[in-house]
Protein backbone atom coordinates (compact mmCIF):
# COMPACT_ATOMS: atom_id res chain seq x y z
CA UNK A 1 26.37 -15.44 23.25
CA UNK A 2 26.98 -19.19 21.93
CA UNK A 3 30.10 -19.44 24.69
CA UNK A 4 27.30 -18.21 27.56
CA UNK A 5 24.77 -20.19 26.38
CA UNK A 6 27.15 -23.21 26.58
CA UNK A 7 28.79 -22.03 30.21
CA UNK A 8 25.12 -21.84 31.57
CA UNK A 9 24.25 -25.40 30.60
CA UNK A 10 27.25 -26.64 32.00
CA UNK A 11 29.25 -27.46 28.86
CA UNK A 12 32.84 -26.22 29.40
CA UNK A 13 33.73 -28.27 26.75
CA UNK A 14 31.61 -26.61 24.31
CA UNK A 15 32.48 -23.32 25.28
CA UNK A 16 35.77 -24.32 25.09
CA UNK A 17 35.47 -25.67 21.45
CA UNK A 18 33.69 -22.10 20.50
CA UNK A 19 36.96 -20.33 21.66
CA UNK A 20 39.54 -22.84 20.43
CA UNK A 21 39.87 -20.86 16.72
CA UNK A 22 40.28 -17.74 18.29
CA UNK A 23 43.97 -16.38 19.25
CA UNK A 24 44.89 -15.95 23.00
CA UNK A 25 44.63 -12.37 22.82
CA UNK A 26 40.99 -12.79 21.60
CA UNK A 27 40.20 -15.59 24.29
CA UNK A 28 41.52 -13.30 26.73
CA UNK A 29 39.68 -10.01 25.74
CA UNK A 30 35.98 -12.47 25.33
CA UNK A 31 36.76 -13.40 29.05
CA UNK A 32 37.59 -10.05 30.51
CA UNK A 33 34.38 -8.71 29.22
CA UNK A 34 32.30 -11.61 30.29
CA UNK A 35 33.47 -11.29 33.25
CA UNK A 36 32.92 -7.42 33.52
CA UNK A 37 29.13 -7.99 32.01
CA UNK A 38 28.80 -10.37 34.66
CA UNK A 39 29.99 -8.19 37.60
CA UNK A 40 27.83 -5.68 36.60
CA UNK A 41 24.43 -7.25 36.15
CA UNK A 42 25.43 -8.47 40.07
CA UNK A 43 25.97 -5.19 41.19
CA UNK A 44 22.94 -3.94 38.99
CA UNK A 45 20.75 -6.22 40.65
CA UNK A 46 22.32 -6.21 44.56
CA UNK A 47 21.78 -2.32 44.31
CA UNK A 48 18.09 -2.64 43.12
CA UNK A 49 17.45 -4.91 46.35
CA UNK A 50 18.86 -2.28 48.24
CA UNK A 51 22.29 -3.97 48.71
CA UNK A 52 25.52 -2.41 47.68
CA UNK A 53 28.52 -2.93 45.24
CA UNK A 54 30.72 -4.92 47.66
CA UNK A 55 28.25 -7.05 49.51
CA UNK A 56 27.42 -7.97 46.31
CA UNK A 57 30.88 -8.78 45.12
CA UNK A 58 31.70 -10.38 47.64
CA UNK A 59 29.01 -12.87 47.83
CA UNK A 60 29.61 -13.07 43.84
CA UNK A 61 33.25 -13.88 44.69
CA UNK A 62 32.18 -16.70 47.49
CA UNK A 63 29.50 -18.75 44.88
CA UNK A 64 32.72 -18.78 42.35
CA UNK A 65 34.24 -20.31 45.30
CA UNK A 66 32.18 -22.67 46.14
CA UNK A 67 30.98 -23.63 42.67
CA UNK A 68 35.20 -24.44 41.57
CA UNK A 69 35.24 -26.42 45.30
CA UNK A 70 32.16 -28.79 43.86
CA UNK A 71 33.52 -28.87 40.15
CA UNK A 72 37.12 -30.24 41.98
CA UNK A 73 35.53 -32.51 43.82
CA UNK A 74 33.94 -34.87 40.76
């Protein structure tokens, strides 16, 4: 929850630092389900508003976009 809590307030660094004494294997596995917690609450939510699993996906998939085109940018 620490890594979250650091990725929501914008500190990639500190997220970072919280996986750094992990292996890769464990890195990897912590991002996978992240990203799978993440995908669902989306879908979870887009279906509650009456949307479905891939609208919601892909408008998911276009604010990742656009959020790494802003982050390249600085």
């Amino acid at each position: 929850m620490a890594i979250v809590a650091a990725a929501l307030a914008d500190d990639g660094e500190g997220a970072a630092a919280l996986l750094e004494p992990l292996e890769t294997r464990d890195v990897c596995r912590v991002a996978v389900r992240l990203a799978a917690m993440a995908a669902h609450a989306l879908v979870a939510v887009a279906e509650e508003g009456g949307g479905g699993r891939d609208e919601a996906l892909a408008h998911w998939q276009a604010c990742i976009i656009a959020h790494e085109s802003r982050r390249t940018e600085e």
